[in-house]
N, C-alpha and C. Protein backbone atom coordinates (compact mmCIF):
# COMPACT_ATOMS: atom_id res chain seq x y z
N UNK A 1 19.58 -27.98 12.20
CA UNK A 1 19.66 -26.53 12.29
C UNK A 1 18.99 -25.94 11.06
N UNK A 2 18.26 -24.88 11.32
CA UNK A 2 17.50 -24.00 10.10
C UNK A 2 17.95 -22.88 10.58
N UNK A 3 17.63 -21.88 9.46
CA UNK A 3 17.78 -20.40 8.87
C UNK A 3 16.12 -19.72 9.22
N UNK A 4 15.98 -19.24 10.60
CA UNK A 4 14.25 -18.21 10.03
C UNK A 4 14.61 -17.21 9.81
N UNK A 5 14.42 -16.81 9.05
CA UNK A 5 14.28 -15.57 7.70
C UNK A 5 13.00 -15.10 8.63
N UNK A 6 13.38 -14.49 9.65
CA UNK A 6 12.04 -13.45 10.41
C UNK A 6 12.79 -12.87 11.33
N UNK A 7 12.55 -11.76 11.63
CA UNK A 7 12.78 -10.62 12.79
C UNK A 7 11.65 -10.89 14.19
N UNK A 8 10.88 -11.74 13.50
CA UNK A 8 10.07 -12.10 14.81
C UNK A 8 10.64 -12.82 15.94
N UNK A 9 10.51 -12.30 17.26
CA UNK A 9 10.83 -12.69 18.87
C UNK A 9 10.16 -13.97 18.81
N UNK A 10 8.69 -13.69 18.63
CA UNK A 10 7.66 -15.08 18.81
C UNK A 10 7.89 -16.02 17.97
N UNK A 11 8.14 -15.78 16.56
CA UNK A 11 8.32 -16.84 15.98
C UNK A 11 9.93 -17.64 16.83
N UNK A 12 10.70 -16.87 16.85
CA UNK A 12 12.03 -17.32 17.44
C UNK A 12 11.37 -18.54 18.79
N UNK A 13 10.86 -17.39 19.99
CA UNK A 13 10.40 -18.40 20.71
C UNK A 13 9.21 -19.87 20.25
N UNK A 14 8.56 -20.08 19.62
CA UNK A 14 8.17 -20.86 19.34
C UNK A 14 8.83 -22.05 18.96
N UNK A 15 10.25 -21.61 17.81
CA UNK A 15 11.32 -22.60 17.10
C UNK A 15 12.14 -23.15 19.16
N UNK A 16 12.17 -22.32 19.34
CA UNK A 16 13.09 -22.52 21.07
C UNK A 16 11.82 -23.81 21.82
N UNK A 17 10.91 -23.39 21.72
CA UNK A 17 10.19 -24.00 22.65
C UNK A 17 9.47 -25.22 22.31
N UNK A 18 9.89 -25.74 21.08
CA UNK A 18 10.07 -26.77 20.32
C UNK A 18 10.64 -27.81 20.14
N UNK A 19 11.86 -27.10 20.76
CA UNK A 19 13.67 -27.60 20.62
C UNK A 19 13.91 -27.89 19.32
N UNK A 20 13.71 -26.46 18.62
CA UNK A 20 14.11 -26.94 17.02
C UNK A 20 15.53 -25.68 17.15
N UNK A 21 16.09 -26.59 16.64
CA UNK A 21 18.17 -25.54 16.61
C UNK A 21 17.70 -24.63 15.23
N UNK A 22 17.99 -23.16 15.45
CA UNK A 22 17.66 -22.03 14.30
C UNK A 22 19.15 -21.23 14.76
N UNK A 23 19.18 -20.15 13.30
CA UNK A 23 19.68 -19.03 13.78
C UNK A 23 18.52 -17.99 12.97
N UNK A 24 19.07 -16.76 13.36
CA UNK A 24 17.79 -15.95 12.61
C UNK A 24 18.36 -15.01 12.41
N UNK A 25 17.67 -15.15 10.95
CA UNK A 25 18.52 -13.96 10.31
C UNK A 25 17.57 -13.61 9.10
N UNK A 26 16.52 -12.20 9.54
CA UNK A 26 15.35 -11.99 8.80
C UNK A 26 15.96 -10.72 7.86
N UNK A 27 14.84 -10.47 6.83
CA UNK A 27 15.50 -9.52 5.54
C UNK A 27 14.92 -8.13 5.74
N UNK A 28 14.49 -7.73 4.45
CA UNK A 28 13.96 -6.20 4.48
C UNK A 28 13.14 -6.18 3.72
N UNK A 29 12.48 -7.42 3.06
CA UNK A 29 11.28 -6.88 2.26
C UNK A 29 10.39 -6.19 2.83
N UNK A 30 9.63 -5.59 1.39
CA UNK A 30 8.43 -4.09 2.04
C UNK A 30 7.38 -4.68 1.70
N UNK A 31 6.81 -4.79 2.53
CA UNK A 31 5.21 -5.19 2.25
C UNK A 31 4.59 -4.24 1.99
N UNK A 32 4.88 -3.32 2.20
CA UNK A 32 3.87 -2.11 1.52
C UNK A 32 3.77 -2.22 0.35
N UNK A 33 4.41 -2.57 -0.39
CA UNK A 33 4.90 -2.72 -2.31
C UNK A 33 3.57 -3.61 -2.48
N UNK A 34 3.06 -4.51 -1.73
CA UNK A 34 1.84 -5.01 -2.09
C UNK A 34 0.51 -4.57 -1.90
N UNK A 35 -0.14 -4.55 -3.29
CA UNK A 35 -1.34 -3.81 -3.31
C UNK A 35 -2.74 -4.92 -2.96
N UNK A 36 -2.61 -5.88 -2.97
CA UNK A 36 -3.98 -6.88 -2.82
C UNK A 36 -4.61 -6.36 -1.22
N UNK A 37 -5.61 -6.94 -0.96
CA UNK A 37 -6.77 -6.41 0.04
C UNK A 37 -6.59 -7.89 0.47
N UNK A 38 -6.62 -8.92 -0.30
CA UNK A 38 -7.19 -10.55 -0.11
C UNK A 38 -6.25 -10.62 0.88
N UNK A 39 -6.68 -11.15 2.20
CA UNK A 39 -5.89 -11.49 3.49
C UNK A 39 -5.24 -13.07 3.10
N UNK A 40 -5.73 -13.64 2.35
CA UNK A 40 -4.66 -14.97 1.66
C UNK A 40 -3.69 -14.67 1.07
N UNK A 41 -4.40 -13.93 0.00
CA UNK A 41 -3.17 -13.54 -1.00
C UNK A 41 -2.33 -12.75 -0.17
N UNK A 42 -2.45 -11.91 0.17
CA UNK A 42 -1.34 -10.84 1.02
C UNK A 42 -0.82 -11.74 1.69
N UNK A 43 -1.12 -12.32 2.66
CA UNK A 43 0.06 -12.95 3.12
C UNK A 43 0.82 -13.76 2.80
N UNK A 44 0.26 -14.98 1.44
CA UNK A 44 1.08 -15.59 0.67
C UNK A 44 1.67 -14.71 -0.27
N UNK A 45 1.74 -13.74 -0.85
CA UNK A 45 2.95 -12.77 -1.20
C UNK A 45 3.81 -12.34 -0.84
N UNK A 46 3.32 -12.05 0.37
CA UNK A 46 4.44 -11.79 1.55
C UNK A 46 5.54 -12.45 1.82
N UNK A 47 4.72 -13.72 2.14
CA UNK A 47 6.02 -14.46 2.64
C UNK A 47 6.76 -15.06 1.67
N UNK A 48 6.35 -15.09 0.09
CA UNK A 48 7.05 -15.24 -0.55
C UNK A 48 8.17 -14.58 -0.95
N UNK A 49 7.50 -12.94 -1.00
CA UNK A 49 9.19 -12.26 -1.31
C UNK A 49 9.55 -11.87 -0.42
N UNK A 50 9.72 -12.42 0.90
CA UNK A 50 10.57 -12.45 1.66
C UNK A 50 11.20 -13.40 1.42
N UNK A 51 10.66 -14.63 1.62
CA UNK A 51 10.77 -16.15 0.99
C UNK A 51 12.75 -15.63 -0.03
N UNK A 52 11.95 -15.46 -1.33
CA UNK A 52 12.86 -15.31 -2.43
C UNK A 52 13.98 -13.90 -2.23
N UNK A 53 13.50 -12.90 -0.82
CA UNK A 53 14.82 -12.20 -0.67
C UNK A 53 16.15 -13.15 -0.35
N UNK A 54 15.26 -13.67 0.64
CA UNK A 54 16.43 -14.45 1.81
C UNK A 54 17.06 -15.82 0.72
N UNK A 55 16.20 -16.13 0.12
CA UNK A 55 16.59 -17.68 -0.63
C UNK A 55 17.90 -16.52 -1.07
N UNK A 56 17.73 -15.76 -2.26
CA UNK A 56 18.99 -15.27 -2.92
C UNK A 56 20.17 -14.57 -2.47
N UNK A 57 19.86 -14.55 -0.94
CA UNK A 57 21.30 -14.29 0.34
C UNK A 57 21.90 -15.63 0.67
N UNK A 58 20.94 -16.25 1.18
CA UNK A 58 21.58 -17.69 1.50
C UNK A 58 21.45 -19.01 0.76
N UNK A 59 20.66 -19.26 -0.15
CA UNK A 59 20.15 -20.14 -0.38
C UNK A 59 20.14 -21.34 0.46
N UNK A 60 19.98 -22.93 0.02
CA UNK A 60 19.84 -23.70 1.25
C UNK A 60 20.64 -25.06 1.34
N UNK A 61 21.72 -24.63 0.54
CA UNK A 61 22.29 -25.85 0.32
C UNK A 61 23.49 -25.90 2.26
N UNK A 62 23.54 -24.92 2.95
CA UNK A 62 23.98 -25.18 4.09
C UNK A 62 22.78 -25.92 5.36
N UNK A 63 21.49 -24.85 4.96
CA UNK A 63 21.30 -25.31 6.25
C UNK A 63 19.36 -24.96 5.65
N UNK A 64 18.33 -25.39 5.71
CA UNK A 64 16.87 -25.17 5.27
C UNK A 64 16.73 -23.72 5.78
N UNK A 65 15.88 -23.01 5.11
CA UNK A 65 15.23 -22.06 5.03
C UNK A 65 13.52 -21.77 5.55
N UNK A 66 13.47 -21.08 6.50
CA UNK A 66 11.83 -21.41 7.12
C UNK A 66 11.73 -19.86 6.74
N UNK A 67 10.62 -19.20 6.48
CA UNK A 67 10.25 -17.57 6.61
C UNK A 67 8.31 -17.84 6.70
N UNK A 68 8.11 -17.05 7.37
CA UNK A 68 6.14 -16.83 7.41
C UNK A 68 6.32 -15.53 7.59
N UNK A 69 4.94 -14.99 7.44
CA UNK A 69 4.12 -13.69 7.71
C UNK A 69 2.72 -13.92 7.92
N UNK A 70 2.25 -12.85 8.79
CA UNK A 70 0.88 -13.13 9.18
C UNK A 70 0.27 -11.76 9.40
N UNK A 71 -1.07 -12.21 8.95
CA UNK A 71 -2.19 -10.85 8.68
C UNK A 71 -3.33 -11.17 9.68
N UNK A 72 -4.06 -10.47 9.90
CA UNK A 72 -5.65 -10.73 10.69
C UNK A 72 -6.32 -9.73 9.99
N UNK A 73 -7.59 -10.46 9.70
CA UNK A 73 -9.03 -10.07 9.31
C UNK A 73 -10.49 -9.80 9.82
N UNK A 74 -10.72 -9.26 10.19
CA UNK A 74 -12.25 -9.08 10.82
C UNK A 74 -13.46 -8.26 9.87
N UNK A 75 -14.22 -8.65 10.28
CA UNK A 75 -15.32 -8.02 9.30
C UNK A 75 -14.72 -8.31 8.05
N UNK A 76 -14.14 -9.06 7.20
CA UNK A 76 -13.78 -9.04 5.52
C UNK A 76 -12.78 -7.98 5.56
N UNK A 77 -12.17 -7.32 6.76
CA UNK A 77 -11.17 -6.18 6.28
C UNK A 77 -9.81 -7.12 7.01
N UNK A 78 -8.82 -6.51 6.11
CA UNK A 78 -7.20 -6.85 6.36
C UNK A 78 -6.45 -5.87 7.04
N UNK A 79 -6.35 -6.20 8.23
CA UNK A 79 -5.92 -5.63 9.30
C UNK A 79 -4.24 -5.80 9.42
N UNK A 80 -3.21 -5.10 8.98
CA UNK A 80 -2.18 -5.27 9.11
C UNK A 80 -1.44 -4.35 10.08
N UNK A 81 0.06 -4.44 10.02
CA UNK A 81 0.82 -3.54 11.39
C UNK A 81 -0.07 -2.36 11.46
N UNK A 82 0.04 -2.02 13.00
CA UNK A 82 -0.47 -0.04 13.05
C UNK A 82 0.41 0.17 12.90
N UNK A 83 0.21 1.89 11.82
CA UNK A 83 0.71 2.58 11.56
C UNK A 83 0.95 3.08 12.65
N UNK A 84 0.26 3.59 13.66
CA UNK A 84 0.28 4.40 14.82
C UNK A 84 -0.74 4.34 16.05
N UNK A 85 -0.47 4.52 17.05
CA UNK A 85 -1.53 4.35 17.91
C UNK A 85 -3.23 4.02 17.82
N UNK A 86 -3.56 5.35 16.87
CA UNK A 86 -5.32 5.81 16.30
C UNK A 86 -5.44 4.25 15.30
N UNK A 87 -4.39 4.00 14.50
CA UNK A 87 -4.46 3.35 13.62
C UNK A 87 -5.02 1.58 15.15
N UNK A 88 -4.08 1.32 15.94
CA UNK A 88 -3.75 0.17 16.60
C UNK A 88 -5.56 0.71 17.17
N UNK A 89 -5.66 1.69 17.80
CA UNK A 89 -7.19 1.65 18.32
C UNK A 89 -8.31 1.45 17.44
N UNK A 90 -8.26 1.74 16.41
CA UNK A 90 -9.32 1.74 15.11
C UNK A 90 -9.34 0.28 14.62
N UNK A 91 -7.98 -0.43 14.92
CA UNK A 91 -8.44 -2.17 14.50
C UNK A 91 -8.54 -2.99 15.89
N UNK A 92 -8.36 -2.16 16.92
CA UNK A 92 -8.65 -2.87 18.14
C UNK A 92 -10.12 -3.07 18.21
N UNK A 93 -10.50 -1.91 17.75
CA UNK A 93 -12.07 -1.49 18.90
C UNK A 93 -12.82 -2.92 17.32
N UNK A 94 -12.60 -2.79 15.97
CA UNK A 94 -13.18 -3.25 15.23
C UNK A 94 -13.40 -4.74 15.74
N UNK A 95 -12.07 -5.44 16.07
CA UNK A 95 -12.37 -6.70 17.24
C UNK A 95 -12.50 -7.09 18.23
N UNK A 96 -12.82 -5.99 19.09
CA UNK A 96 -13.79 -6.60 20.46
C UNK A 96 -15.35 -6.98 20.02
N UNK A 97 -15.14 -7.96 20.78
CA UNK A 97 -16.57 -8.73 20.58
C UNK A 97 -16.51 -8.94 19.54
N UNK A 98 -16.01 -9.37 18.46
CA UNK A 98 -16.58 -10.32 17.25
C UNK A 98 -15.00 -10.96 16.87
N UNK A 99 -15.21 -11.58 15.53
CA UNK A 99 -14.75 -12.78 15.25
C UNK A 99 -13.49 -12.52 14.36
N UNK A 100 -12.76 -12.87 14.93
CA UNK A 100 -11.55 -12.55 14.20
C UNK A 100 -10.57 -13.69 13.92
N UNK A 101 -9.86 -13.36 12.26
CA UNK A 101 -8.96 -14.73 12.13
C UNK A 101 -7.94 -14.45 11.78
N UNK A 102 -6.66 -14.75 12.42
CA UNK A 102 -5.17 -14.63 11.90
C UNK A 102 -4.57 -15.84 11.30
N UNK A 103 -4.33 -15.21 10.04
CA UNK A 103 -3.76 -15.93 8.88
C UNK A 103 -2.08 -15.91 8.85
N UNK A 104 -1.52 -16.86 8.79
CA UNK A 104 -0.09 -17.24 8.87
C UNK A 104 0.44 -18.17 7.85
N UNK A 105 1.24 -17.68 6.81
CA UNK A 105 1.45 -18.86 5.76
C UNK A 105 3.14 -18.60 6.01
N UNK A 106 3.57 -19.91 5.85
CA UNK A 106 5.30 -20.07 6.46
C UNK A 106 5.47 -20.85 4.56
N UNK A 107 6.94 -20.80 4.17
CA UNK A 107 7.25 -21.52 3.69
C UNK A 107 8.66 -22.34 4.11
N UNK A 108 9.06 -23.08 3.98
CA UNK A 108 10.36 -24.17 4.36
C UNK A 108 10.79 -25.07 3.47
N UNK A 109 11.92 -24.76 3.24
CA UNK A 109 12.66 -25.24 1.96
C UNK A 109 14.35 -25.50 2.48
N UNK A 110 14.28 -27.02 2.10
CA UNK A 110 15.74 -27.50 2.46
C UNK A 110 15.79 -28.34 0.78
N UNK A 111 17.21 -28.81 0.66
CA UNK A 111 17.90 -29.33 -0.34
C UNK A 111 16.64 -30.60 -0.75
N UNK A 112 15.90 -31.11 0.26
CA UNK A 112 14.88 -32.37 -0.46
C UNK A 112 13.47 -31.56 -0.18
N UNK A 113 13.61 -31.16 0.37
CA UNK A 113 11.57 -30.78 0.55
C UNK A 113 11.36 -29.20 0.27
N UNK A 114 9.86 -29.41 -0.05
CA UNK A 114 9.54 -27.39 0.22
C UNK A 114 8.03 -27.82 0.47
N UNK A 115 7.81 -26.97 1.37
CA UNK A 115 6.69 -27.10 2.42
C UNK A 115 5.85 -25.71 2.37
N UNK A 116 4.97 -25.51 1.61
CA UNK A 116 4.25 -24.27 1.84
C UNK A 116 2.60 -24.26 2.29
N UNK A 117 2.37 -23.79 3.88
CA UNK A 117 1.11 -23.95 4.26
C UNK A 117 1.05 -22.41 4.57
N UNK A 118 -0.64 -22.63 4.50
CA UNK A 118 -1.45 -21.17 4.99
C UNK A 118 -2.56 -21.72 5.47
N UNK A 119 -2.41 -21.72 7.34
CA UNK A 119 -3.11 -22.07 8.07
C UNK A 119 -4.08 -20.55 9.04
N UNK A 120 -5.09 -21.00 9.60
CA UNK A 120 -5.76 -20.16 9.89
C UNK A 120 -6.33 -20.32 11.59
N UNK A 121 -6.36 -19.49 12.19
CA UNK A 121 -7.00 -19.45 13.71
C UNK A 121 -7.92 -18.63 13.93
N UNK A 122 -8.88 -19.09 14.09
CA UNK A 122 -10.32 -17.95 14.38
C UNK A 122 -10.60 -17.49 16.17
N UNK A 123 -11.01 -16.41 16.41
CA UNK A 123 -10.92 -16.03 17.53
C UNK A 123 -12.47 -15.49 17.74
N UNK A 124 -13.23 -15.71 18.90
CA UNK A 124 -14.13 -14.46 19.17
C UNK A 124 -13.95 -13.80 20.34
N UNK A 125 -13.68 -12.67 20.12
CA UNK A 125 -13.63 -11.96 21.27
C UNK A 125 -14.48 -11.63 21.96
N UNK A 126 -14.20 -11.46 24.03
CA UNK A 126 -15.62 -10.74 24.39
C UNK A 126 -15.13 -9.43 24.12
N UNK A 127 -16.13 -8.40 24.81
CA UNK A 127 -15.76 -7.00 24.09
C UNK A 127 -14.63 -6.29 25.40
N UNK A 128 -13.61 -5.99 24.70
CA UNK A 128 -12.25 -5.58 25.40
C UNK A 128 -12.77 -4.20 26.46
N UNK A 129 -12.23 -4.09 27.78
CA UNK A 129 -12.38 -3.48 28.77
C UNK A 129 -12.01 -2.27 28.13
N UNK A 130 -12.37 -0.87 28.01
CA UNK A 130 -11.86 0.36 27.50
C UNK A 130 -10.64 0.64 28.22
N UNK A 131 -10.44 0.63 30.03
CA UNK A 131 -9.02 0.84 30.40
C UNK A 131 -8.10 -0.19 29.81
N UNK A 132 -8.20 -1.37 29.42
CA UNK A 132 -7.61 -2.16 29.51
C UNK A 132 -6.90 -2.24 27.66
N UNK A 133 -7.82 -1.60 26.84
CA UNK A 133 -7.65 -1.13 25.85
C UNK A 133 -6.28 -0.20 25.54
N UNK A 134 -6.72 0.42 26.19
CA UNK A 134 -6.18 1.91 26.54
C UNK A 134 -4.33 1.66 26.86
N UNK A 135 -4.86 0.92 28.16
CA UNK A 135 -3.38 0.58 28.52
C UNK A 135 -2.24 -0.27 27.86
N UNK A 136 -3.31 -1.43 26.75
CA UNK A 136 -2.76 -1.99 25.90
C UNK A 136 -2.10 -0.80 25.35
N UNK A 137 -2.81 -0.42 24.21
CA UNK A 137 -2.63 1.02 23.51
C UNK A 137 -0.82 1.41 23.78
N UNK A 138 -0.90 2.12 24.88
CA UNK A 138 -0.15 3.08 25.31
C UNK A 138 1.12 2.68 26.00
N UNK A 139 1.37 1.14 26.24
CA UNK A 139 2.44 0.40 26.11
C UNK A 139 3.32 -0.02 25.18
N UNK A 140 2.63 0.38 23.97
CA UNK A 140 2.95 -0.17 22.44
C UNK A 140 3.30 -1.30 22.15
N UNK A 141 3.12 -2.32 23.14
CA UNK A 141 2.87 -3.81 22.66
C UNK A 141 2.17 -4.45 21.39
N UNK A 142 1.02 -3.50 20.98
CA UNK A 142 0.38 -3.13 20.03
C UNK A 142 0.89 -2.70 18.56
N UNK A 143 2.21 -2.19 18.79
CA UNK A 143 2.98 -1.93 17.32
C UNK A 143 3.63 -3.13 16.67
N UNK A 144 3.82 -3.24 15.55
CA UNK A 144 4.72 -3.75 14.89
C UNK A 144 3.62 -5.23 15.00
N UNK A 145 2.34 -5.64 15.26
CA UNK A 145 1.66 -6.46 15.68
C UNK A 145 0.65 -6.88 14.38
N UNK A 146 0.62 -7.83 13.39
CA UNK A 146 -0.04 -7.38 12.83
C UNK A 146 -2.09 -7.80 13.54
N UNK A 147 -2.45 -6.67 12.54
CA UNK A 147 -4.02 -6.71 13.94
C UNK A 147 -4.18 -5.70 14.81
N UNK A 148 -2.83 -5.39 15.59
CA UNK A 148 -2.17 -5.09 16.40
C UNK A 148 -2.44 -6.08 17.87
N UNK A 149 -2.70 -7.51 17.76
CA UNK A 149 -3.16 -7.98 18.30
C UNK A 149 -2.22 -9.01 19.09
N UNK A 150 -2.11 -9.30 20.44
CA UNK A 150 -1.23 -10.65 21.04
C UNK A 150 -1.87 -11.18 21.82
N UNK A 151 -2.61 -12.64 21.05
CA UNK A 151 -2.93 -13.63 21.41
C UNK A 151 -2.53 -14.14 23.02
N UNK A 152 -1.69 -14.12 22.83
CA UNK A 152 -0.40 -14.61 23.77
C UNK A 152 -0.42 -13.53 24.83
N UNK A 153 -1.10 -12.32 24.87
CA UNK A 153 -1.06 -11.55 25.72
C UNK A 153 -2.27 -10.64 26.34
N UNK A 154 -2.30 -9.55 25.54
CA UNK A 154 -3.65 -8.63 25.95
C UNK A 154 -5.05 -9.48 25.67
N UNK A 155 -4.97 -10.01 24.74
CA UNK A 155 -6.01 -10.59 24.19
C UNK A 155 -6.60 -12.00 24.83
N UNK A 156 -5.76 -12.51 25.56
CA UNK A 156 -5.77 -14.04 26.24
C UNK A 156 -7.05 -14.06 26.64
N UNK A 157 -7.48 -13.14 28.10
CA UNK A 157 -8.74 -12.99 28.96
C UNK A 157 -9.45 -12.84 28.19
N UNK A 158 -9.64 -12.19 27.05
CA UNK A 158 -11.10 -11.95 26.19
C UNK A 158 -11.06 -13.30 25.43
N UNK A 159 -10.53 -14.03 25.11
CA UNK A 159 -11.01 -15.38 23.82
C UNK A 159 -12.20 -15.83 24.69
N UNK A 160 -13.00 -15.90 23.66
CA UNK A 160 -14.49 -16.83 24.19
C UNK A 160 -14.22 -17.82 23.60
N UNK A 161 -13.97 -18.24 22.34
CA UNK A 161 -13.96 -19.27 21.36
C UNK A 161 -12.65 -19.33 20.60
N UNK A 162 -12.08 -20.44 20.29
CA UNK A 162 -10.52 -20.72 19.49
C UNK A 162 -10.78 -21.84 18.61
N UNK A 163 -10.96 -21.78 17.02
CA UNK A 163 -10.51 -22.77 16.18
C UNK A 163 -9.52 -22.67 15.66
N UNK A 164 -8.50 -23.40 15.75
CA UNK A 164 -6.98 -23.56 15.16
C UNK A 164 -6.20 -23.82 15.83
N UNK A 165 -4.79 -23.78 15.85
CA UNK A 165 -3.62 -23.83 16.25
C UNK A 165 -3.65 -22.44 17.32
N UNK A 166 -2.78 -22.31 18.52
CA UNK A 166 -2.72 -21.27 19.20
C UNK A 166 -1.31 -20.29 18.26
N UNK A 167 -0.15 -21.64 17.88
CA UNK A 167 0.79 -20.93 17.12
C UNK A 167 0.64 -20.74 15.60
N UNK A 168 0.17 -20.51 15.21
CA UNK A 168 -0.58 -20.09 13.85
C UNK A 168 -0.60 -18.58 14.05
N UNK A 169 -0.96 -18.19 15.38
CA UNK A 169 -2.07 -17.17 15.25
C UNK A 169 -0.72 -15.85 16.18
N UNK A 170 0.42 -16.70 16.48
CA UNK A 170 1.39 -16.11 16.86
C UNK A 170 2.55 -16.18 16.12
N UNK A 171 2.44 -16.81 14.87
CA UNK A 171 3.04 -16.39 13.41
C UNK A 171 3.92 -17.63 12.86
N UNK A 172 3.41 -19.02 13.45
CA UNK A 172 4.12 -19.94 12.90
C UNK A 172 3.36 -20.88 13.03
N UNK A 173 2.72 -21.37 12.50
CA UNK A 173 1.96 -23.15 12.67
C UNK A 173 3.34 -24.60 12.65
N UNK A 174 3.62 -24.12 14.03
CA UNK A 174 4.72 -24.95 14.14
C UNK A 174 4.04 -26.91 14.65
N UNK A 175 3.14 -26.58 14.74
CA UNK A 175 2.41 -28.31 14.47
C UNK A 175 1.92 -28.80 13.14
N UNK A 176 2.21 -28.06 11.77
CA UNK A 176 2.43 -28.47 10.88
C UNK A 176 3.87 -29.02 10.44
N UNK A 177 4.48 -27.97 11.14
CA UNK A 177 6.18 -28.02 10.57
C UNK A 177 6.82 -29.36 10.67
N UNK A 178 6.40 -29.08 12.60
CA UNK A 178 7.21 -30.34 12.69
C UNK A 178 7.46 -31.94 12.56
N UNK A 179 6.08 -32.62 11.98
CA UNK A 179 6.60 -34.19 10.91
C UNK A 179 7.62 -33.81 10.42
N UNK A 180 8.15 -32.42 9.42
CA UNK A 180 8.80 -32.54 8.12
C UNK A 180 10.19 -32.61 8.60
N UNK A 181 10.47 -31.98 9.76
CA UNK A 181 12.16 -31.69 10.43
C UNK A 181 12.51 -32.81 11.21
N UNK A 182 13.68 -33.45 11.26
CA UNK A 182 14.46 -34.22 11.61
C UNK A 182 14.66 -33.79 13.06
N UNK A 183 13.86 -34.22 13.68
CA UNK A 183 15.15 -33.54 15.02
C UNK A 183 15.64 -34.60 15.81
């Protein structure tokens, strides 16, 4: 049994569809408090002080500690949650048709190990249907997304090309994880 320190559904389903035993119980760090642009660094900051919220609620002498965060980049820009719709269309339209990579760094820390990767999935998109945009859009599937992007969903039909992990890029590189866990 582990602790994910995430509010994420997907990450949850991923640990489920694994058959790895979790409970989840994610924090409140602000990522806004971070000023870097670097889509590495940002997200290895990230998940660190989230990382070190949650370590100093629970620490891990009951049960290991897993937490990630994940960013996407296109064109050299760091594409994080929309703020709002204009915001979710303005990093949509930037990745249709070109090349986009979501960055996911997890850390995992039990009483013998600590495990910190920052793995990467590159995408090219063909160029997204405008209704289909749209309707993404206006479902708000698109919020709270960082990119505003789901692999796993709107985005499926457009991949032309995939290097990486598929779960990397849906916020856990859970084919790294699992050598390290006992199950």
């Amino acid at each position: 049994m582990i602790r994910l320190g995430s509010n994420s559904q997907t990450r949850a389903l991923l640990l489920k569809e694994h058959g790895i035993e979790f409970i989840q119980q994610g924090g409140n760090f602000d990522e806004d408090a971070l000023t870097t642009t670097q889509p590495k660094s940002f997200v290895y900051e990230a998940t660190l002080g989230k990382f070190n919220e949650l370590f100093s609620l629970y620490g891990i002498d009951d049960m290991p500690l897993l937490v990630a965060d994940t960013v996407v980049t296109s064109h050299g820009e760091l594409l994080r949650k929309a703020k709002d719709k204009e915001d979710a269309r303005r990093m949509l339209n930037l990745q249709s048709g070109n090349s986009v990579s979501v960055i996911t760094c997890m850390i995992y820390k039990s009483t013998t190990l600590q495990l910190i990767d920052i793995s990467s999935t590159t995408y090219l998109f063909h160029p997204f249907e405008p209704n289909d945009l749209e309707n993404y859009i206006h479902s708000g599937e698109c919020m709270g997304k960082a990119g505003a992007i789901m692999v796993e969903g709107f985005c499926k039909p457009y991949i032309k090309e995939v290097h990486g992990y598929e779960s990397t890029a849906m916020g856990l590189c859970v084919e790294k994880l699992l050598p390290f866990l006992k199950l």
